[in-house]
Structures are given as C-alpha cells and as structure tokens.
N, C-alpha and C. Protein backbone atom coordinates (compact mmCIF):
# COMPACT_ATOMS: atom_id res chain seq x y z
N UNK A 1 -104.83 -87.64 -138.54
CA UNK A 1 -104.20 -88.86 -139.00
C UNK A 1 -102.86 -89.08 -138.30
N UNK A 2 -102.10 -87.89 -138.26
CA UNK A 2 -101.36 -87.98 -137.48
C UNK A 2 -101.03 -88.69 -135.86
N UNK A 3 -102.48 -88.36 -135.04
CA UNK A 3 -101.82 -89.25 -134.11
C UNK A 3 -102.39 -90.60 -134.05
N UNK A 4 -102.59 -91.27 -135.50
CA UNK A 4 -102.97 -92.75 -134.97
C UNK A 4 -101.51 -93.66 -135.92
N UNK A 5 -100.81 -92.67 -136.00
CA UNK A 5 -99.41 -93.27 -136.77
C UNK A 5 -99.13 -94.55 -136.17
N UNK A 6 -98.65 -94.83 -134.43
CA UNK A 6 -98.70 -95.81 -133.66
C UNK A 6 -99.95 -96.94 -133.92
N UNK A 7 -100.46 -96.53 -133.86
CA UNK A 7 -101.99 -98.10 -134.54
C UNK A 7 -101.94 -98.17 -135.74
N UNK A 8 -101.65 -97.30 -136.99
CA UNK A 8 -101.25 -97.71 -137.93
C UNK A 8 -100.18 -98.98 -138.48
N UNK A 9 -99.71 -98.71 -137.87
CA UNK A 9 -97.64 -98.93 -137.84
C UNK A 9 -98.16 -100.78 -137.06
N UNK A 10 -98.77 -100.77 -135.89
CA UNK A 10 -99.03 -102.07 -135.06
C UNK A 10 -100.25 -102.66 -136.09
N UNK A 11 -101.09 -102.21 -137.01
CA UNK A 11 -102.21 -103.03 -137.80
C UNK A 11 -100.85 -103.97 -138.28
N UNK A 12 -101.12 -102.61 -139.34
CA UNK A 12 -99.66 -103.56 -140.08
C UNK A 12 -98.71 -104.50 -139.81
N UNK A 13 -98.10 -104.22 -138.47
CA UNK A 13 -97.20 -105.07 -138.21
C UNK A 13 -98.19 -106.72 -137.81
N UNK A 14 -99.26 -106.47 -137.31
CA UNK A 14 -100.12 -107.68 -137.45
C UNK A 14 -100.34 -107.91 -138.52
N UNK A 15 -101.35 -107.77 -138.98
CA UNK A 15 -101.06 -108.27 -140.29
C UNK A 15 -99.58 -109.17 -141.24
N UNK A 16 -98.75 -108.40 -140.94
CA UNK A 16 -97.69 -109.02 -140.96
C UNK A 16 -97.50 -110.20 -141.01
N UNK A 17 -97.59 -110.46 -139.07
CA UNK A 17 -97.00 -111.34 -138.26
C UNK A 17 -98.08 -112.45 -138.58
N UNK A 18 -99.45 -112.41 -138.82
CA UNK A 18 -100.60 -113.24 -139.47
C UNK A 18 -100.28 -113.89 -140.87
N UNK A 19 -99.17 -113.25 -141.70
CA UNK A 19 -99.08 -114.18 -142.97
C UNK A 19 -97.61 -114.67 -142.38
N UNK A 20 -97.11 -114.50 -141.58
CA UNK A 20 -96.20 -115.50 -141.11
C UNK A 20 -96.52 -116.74 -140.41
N UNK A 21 -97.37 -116.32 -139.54
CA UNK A 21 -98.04 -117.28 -138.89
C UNK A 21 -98.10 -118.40 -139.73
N UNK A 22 -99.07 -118.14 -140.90
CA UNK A 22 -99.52 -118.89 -142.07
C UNK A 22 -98.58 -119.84 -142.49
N UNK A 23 -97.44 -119.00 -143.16
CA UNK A 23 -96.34 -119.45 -143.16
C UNK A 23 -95.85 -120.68 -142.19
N UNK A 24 -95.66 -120.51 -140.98
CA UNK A 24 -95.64 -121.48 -139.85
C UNK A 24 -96.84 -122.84 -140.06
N UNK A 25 -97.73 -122.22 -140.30
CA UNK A 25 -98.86 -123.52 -139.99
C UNK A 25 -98.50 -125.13 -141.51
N UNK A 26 -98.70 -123.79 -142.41
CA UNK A 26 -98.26 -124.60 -143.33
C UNK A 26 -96.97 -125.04 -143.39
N UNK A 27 -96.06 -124.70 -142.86
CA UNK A 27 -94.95 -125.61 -143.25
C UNK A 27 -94.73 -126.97 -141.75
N UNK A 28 -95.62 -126.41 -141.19
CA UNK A 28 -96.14 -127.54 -140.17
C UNK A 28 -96.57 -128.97 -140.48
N UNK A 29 -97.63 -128.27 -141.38
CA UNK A 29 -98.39 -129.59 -142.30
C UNK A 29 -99.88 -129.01 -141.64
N UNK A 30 -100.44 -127.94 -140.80
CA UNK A 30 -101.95 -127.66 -140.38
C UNK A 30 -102.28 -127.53 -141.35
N UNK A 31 -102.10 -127.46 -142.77
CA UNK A 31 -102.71 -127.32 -143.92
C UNK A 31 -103.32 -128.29 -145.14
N UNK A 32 -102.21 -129.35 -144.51
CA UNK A 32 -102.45 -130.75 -145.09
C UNK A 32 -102.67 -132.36 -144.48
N UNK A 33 -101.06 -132.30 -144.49
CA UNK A 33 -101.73 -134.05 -143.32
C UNK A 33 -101.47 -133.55 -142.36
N UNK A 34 -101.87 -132.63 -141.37
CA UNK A 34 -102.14 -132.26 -140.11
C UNK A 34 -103.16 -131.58 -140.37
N UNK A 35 -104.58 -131.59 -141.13
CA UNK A 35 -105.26 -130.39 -141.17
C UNK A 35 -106.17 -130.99 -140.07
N UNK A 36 -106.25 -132.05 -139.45
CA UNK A 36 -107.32 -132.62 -138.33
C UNK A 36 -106.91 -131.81 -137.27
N UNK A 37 -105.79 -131.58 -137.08
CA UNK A 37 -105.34 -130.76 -135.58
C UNK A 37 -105.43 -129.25 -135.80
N UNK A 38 -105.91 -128.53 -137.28
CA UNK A 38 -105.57 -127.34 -137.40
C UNK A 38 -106.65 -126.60 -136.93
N UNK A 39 -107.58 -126.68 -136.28
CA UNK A 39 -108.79 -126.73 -135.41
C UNK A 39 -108.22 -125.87 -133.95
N UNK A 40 -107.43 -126.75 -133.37
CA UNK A 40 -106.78 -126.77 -132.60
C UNK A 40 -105.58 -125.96 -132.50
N UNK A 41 -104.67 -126.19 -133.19
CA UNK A 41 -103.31 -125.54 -132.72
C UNK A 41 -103.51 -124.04 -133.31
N UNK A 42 -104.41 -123.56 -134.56
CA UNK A 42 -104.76 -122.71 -135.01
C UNK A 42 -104.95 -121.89 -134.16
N UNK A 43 -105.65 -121.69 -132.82
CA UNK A 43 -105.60 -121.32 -131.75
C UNK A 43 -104.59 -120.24 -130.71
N UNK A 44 -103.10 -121.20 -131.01
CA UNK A 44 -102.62 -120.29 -130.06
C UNK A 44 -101.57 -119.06 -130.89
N UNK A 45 -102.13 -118.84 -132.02
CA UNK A 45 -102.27 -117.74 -132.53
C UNK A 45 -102.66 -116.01 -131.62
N UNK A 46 -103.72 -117.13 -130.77
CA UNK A 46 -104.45 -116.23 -130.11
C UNK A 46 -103.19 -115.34 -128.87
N UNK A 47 -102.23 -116.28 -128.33
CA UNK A 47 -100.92 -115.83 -127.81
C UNK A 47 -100.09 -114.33 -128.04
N UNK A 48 -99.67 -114.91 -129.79
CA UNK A 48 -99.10 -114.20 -130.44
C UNK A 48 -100.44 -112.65 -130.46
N UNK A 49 -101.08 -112.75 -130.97
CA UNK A 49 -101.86 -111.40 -131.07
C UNK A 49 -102.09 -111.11 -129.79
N UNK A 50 -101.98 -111.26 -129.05
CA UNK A 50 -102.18 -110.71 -127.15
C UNK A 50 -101.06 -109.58 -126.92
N UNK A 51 -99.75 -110.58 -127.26
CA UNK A 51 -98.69 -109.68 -127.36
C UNK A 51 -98.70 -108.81 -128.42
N UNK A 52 -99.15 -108.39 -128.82
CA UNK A 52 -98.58 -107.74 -129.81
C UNK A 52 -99.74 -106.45 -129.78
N UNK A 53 -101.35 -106.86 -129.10
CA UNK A 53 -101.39 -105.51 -128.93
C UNK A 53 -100.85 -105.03 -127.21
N UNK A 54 -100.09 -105.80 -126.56
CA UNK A 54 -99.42 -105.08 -125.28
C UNK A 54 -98.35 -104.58 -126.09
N UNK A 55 -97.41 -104.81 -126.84
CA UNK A 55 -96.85 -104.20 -127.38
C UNK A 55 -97.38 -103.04 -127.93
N UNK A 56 -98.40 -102.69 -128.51
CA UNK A 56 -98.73 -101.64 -129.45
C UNK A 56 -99.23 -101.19 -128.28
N UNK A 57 -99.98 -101.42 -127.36
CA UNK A 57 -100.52 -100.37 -126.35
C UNK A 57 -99.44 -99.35 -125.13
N UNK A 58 -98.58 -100.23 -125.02
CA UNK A 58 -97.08 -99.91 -124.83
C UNK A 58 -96.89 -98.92 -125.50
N UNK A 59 -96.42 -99.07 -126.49
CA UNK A 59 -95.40 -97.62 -127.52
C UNK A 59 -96.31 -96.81 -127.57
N UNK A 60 -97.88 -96.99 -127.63
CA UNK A 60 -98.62 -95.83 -127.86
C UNK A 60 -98.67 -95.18 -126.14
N UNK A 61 -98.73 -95.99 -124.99
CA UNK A 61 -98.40 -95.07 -123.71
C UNK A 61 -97.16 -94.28 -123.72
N UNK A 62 -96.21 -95.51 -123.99
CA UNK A 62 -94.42 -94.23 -124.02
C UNK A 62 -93.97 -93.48 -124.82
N UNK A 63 -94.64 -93.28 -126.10
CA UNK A 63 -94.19 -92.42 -127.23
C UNK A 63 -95.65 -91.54 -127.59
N UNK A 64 -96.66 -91.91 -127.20
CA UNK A 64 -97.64 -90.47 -127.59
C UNK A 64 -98.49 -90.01 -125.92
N UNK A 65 -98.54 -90.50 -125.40
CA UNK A 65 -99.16 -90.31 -123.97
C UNK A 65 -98.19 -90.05 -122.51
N UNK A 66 -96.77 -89.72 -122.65
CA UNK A 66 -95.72 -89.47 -122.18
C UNK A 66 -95.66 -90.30 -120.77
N UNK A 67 -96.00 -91.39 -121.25
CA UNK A 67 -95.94 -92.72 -120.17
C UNK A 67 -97.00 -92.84 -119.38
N UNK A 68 -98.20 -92.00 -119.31
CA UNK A 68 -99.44 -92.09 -118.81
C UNK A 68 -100.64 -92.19 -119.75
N UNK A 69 -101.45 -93.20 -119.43
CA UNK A 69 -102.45 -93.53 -120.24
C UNK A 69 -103.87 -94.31 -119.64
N UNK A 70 -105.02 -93.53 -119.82
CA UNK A 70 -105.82 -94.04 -119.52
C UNK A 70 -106.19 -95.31 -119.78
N UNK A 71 -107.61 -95.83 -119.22
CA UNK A 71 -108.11 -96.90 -119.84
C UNK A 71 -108.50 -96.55 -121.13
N UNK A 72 -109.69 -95.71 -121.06
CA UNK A 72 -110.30 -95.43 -122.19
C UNK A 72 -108.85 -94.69 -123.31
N UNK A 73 -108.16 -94.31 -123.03
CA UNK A 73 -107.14 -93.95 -124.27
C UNK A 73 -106.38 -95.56 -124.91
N UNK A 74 -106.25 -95.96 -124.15
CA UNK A 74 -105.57 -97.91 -124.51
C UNK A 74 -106.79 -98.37 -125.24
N UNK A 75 -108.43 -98.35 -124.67
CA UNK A 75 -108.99 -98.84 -125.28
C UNK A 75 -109.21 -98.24 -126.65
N UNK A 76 -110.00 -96.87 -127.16
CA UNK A 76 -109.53 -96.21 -128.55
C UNK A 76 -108.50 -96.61 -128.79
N UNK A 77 -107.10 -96.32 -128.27
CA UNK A 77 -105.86 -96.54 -129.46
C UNK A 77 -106.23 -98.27 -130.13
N UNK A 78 -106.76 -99.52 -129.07
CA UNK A 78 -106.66 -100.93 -129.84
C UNK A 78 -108.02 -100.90 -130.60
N UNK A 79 -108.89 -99.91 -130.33
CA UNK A 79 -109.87 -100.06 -131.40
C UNK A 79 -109.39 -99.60 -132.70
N UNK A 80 -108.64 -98.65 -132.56
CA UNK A 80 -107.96 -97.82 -134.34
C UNK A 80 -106.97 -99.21 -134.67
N UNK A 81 -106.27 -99.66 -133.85
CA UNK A 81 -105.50 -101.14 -134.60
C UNK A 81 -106.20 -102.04 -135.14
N UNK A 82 -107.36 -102.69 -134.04
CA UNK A 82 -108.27 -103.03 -135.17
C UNK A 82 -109.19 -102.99 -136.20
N UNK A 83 -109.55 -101.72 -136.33
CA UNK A 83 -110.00 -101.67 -137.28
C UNK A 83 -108.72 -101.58 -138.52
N UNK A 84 -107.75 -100.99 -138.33
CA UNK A 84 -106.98 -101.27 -139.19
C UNK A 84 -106.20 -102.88 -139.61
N UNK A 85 -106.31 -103.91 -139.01
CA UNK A 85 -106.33 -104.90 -139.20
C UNK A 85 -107.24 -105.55 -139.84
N UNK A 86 -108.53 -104.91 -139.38
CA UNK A 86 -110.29 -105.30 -140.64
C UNK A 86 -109.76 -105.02 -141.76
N UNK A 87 -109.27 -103.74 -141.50
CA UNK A 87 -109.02 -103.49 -143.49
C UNK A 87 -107.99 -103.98 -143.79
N UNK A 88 -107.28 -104.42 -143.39
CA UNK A 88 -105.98 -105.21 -144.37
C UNK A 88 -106.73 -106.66 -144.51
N UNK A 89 -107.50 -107.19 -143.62
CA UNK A 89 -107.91 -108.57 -143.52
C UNK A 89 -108.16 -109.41 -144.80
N UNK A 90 -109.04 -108.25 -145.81
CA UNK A 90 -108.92 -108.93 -146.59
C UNK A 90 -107.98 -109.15 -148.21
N UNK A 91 -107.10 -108.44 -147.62
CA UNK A 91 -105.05 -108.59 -148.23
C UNK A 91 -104.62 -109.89 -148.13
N UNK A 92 -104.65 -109.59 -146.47
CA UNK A 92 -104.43 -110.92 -145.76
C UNK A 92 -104.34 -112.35 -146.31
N UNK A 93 -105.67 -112.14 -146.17
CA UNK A 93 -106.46 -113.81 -146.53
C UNK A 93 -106.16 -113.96 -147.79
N UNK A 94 -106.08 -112.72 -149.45
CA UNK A 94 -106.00 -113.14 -150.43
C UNK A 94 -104.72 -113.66 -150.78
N UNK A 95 -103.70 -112.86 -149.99
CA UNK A 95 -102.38 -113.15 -149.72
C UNK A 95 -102.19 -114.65 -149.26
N UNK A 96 -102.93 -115.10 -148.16
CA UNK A 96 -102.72 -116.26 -147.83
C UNK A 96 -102.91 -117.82 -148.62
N UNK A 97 -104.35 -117.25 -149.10
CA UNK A 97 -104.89 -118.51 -150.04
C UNK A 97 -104.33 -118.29 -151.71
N UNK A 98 -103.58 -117.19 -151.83
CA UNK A 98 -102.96 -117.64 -153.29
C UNK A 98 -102.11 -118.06 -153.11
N UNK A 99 -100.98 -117.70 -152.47
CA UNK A 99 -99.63 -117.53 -152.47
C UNK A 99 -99.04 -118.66 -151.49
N UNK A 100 -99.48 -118.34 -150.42
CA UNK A 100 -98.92 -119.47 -149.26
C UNK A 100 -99.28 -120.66 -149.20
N UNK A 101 -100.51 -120.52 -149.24
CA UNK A 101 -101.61 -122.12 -148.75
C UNK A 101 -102.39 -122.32 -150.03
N UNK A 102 -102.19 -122.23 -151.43
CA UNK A 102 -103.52 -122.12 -152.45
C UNK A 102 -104.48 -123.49 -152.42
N UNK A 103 -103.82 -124.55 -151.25
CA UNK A 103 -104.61 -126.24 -151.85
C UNK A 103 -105.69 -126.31 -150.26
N UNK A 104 -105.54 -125.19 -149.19
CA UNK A 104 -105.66 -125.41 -147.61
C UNK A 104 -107.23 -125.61 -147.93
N UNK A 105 -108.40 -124.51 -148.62
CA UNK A 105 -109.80 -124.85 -149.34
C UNK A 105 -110.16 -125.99 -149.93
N UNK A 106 -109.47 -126.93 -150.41
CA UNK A 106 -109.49 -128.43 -151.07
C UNK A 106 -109.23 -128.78 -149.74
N UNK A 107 -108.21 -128.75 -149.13
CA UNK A 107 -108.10 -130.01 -148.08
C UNK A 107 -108.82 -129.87 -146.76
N UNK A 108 -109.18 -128.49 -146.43
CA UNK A 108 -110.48 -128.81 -145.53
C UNK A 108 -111.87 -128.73 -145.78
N UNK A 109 -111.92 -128.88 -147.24
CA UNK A 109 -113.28 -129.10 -147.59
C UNK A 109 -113.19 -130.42 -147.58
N UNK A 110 -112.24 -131.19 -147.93
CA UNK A 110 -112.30 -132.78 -147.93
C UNK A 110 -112.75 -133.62 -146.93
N UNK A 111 -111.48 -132.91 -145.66
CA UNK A 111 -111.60 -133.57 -144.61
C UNK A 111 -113.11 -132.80 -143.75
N UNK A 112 -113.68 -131.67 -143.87
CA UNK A 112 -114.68 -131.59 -143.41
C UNK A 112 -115.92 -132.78 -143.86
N UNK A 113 -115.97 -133.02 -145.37
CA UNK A 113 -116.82 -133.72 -145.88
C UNK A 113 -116.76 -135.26 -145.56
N UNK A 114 -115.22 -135.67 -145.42
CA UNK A 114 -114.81 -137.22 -145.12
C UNK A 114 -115.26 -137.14 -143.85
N UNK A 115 -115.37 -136.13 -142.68
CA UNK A 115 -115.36 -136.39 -141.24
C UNK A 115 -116.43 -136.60 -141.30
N UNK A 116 -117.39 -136.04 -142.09
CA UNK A 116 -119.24 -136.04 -141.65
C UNK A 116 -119.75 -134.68 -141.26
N UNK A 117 -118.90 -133.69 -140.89
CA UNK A 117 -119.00 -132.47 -140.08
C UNK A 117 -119.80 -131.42 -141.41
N UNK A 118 -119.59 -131.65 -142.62
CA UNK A 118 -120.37 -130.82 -143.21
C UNK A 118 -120.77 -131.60 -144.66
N UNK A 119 -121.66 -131.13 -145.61
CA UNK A 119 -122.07 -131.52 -146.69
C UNK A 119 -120.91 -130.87 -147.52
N UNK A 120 -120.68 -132.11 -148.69
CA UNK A 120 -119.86 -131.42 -149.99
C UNK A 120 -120.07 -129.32 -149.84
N UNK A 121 -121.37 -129.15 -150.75
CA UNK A 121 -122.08 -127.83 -150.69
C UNK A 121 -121.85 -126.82 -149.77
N UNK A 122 -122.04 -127.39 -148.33
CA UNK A 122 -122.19 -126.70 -147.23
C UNK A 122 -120.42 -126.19 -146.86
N UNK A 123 -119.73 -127.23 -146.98
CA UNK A 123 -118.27 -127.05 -146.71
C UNK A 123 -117.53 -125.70 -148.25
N UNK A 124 -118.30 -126.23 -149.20
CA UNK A 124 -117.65 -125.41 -150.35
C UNK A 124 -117.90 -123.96 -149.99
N UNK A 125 -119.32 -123.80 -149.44
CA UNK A 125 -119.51 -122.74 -149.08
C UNK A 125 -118.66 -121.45 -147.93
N UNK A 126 -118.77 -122.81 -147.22
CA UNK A 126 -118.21 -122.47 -145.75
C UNK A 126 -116.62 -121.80 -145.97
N UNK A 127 -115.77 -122.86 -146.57
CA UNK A 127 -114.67 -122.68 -146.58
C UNK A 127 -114.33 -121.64 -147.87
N UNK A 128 -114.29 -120.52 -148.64
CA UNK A 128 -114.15 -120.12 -149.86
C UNK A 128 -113.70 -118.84 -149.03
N UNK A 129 -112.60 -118.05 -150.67
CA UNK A 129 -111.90 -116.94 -149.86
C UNK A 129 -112.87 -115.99 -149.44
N UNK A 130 -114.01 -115.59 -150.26
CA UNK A 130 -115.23 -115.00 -150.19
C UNK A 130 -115.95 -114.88 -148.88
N UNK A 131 -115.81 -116.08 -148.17
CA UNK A 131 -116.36 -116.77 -146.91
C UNK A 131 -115.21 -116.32 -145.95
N UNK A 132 -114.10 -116.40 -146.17
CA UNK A 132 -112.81 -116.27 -145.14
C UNK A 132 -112.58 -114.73 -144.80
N UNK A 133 -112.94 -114.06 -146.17
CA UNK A 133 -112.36 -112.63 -146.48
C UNK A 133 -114.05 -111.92 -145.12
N UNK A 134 -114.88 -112.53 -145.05
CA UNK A 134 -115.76 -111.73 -144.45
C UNK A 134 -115.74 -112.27 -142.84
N UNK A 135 -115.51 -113.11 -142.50
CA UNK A 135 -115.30 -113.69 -141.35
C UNK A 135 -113.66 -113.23 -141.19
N UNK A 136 -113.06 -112.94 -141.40
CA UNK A 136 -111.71 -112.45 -140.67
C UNK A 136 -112.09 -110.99 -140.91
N UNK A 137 -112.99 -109.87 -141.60
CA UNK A 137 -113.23 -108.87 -141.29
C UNK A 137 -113.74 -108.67 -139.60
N UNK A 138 -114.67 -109.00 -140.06
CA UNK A 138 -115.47 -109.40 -138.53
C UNK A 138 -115.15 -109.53 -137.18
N UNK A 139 -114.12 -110.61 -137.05
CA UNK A 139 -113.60 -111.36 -136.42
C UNK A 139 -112.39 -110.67 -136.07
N UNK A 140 -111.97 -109.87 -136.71
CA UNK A 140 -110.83 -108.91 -136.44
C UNK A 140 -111.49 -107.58 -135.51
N UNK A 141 -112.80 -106.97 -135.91
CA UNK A 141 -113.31 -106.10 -135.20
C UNK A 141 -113.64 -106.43 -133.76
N UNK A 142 -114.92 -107.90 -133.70
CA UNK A 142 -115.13 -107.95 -132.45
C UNK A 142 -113.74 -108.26 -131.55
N UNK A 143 -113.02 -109.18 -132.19
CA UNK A 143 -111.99 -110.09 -130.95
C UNK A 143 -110.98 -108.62 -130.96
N UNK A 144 -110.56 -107.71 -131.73
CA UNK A 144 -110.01 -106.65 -131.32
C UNK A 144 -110.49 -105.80 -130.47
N UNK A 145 -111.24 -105.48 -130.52
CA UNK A 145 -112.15 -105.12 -129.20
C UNK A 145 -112.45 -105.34 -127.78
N UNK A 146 -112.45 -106.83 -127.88
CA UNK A 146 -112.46 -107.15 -126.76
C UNK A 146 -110.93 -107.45 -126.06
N UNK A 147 -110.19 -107.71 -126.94
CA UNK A 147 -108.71 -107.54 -126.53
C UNK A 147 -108.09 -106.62 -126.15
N UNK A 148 -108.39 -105.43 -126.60
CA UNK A 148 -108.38 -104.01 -126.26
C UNK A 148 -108.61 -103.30 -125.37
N UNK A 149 -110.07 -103.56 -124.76
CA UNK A 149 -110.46 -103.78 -123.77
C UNK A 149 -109.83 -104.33 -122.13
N UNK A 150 -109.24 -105.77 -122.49
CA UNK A 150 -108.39 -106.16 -121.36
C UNK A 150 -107.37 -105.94 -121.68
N UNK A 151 -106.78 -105.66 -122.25
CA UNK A 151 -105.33 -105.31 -122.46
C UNK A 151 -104.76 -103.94 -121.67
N UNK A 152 -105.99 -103.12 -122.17
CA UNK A 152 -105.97 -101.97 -121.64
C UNK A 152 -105.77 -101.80 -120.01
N UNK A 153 -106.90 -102.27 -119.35
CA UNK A 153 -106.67 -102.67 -118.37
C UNK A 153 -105.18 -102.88 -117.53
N UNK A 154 -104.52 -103.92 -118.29
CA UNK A 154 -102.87 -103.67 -117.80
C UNK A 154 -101.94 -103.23 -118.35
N UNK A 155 -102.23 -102.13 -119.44
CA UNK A 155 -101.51 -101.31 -119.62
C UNK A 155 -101.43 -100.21 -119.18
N UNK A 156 -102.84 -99.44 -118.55
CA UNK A 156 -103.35 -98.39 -118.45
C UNK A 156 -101.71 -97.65 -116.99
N UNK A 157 -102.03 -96.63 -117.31
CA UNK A 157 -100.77 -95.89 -115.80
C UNK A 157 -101.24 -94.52 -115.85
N UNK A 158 -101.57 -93.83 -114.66
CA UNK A 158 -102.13 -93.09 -114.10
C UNK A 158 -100.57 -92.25 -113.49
C-alpha cells in the first residue's frame, strides 16, 4: 500500500478538482440557462484532467522512481489513479447532485425532452444519479487508461 501513496494522494486530488469543476459549470449557468452548451463546454474538462495526471505521473517519476521511469511503470502508476478515481466516482457524483447542482437532473431532462433528443421516460432514465454514479465509474476506468497510456509516453525517462 505503501508505494501507491502518490496515486492515492493524485485520485483524490482529482476527484477534488472534479467537484470544483462542478462548482465552475454551475455557477456558469451549464446547469441551467446554459444547459444547451453544457454538451459542449463540459468537455474541456478533458484539459484539466490531462494535466493533472502529468502532474501525478511527474511526482510519481521524481519522488518514487528517482527521476527514471518507464513506460510501463507511468502506465501502472495512472492505472492505480484511476482506479482510485472509479472509487471515489461515486462520492463524487452524490456530492455533486445533492449539494452543488441538486435541480441539473430536472433541467436536462427538460431540455433533453423539449429538444426531441429523448422521451420524457428515456431521459428520466438516462439522466438519474443511479445512471451517472455507473457511467462515471466506467468512464473513469476506460478514459484513465487510455490517458495513462499517452501520458506515459511523455513522461516516461530512461
């Protein structure tokens, strides 16, 4: 357990930086009368988590790998971050939809249903924390993975 302290320490700090995010969107308005663009800008989220596992792949080369690090060691260390991000995921999300955003499920079930894009039913379904909490599990494993993957790549030092 000891040496995944560094991917521990970086889940978390994602996680984190994900109910801030939140924070950000909604006080944007992506949650309400901007929820048509939240499609969209929701997105460069994807930015912020790039950095942040070069950051974590970083401290885990200069503080446990004494500044040399394989590929395959970058790639394990961002697989242990994400999976530790799976398991907070669904903190996360409950965190998000009580506390931060509790109306964001009403208003894109609305506007899904007003656009045409889904049925009343189909959207209730779609959109519920139940629904969110298993798709950001998921979604945290594969896209961590594959981030991990290239990341590694330019982190790696021989």
């Amino acid at each position: 357990m000891k040496k995944f302290v560094i991917e521990i320490k970086w889940g978390i700090i994602f996680s984190i930086v994900s109910l801030l995010w939140m924070f950000l969107e909604k006080g944007l308005g992506w949650h309400d009368e901007l929820i048509d663009k939240h499609a969209i800008y929701t997105n460069f989220f994807a930015l912020v988590a790039i950095a942040i596992y070069v950051l974590a792949l970083l401290d885990k080369r200069q503080n446990f790998y004494n500044c040399r690090m394989t590929w395959s060691q970058g790639f394990v260390s961002g697989i242990i971050i994400s999976i530790v991000v799976a398991i907070l995921s669904p903190l996360v999300q409950y965190i998000t939809h009580e506390f931060i955003t509790p109306d964001y499920f009403e208003n894109i079930i609305q506007h899904s249903v007003e656009k045409g894009a889904l049925s009343q039913d189909a959207a209730e379904e779609y959109f519920s924390l139940y629904s969110y909490i298993i798709q950001s599990f998921f979604f945290a494993l594969v896209v961590g993975v594959v981030t991990s993957a290239l990341v590694s790549l330019f982190v790696k030092r021989k």
